[in-house]
Protein backbone atom coordinates (compact mmCIF):
# COMPACT_ATOMS: atom_id res chain seq x y z
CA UNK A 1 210.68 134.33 -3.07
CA UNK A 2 209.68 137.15 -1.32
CA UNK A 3 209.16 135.53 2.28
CA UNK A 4 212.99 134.67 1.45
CA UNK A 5 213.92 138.29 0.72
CA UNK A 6 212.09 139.28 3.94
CA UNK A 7 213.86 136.70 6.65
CA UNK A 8 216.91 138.32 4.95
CA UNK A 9 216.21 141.78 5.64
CA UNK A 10 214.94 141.17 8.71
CA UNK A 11 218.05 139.10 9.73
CA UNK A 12 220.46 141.94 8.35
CA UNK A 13 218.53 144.56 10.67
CA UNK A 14 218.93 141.96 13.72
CA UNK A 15 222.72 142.23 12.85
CA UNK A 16 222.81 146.02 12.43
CA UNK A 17 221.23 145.91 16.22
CA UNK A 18 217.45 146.95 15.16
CA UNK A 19 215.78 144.05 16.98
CA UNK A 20 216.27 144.21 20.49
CA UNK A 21 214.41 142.27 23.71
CA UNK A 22 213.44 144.25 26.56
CA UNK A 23 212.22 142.56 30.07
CA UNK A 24 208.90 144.30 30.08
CA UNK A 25 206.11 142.53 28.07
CA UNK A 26 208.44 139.97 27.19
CA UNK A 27 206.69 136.94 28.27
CA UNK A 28 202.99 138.47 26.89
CA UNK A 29 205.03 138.47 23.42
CA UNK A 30 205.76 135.03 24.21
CA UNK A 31 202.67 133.93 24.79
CA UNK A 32 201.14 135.67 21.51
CA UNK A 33 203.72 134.27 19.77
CA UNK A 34 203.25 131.13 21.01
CA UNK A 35 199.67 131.42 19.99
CA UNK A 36 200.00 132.57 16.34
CA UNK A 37 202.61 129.69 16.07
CA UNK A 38 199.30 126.69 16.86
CA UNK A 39 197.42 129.13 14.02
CA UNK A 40 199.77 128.03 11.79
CA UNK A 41 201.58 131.55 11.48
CA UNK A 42 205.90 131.84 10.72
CA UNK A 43 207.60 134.55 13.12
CA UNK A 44 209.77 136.05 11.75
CA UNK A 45 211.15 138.67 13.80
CA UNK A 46 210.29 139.87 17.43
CA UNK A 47 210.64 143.25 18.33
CA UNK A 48 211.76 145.24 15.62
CA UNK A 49 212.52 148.56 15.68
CA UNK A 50 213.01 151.29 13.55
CA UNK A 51 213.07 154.99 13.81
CA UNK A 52 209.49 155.57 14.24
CA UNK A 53 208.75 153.18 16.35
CA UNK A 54 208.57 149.27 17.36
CA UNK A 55 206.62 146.04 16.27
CA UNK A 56 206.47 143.45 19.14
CA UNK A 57 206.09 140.80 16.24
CA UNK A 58 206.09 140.34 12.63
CA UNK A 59 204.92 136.80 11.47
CA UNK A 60 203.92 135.01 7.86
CA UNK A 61 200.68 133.30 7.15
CA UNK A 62 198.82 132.17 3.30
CA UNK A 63 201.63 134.34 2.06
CA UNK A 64 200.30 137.44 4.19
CA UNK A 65 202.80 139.64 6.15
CA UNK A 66 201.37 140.26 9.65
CA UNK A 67 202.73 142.47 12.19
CA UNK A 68 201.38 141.90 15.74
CA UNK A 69 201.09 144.33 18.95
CA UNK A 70 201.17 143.21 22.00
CA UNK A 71 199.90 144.64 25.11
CA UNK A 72 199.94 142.57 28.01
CA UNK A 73 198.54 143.99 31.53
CA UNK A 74 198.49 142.22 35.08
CA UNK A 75 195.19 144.28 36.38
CA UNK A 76 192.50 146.84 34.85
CA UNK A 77 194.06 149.54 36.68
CA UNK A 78 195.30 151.33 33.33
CA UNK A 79 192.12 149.74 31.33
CA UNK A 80 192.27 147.12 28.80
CA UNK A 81 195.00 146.33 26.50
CA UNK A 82 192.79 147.23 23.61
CA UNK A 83 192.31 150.52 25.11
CA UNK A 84 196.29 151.10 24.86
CA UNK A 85 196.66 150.79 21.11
């Protein structure tokens, strides 16, 4: 019931223009999403957005609601993606 009540609120706040794809980091989303998809995790929304900020994914797993972010980088230069969150 309540994975239910979420895909509905999170489809209402697609509608009312909260979720939004931008070009940058797209396909490193893509990829994690990909990858939580073979671990046997539901997404459920991709970048949604609310005042305060953004999550790059929000997925279901064992009844658990997991929101993902994703840093993708081409080179060191900036350091590690670990080092950005």
């Amino acid at each position: 019931m309540r994975l239910h009540l979420l895909r509905s609120l999170l489809h209402l706040l697609a509608r009312l223009g909260f979720v939004r794809k931008e070009a940058p980091g797209v396909m490193g989303e893509g990829l994690a999403a990909k990858f939580l998809e073979s671990q046997g995790y539901r997404i459920e929304c991709r970048n949604f957005r609310i005042k305060g900020g953004e999550a790059d994914i929000i997925a279901t797993h064992g009844g658990l609601v997991v929101v993902v972010e994703v840093k993708t980088r081409s080179s060191g230069r900036f350091g590690s993606p670990a080092q950005a969150v």
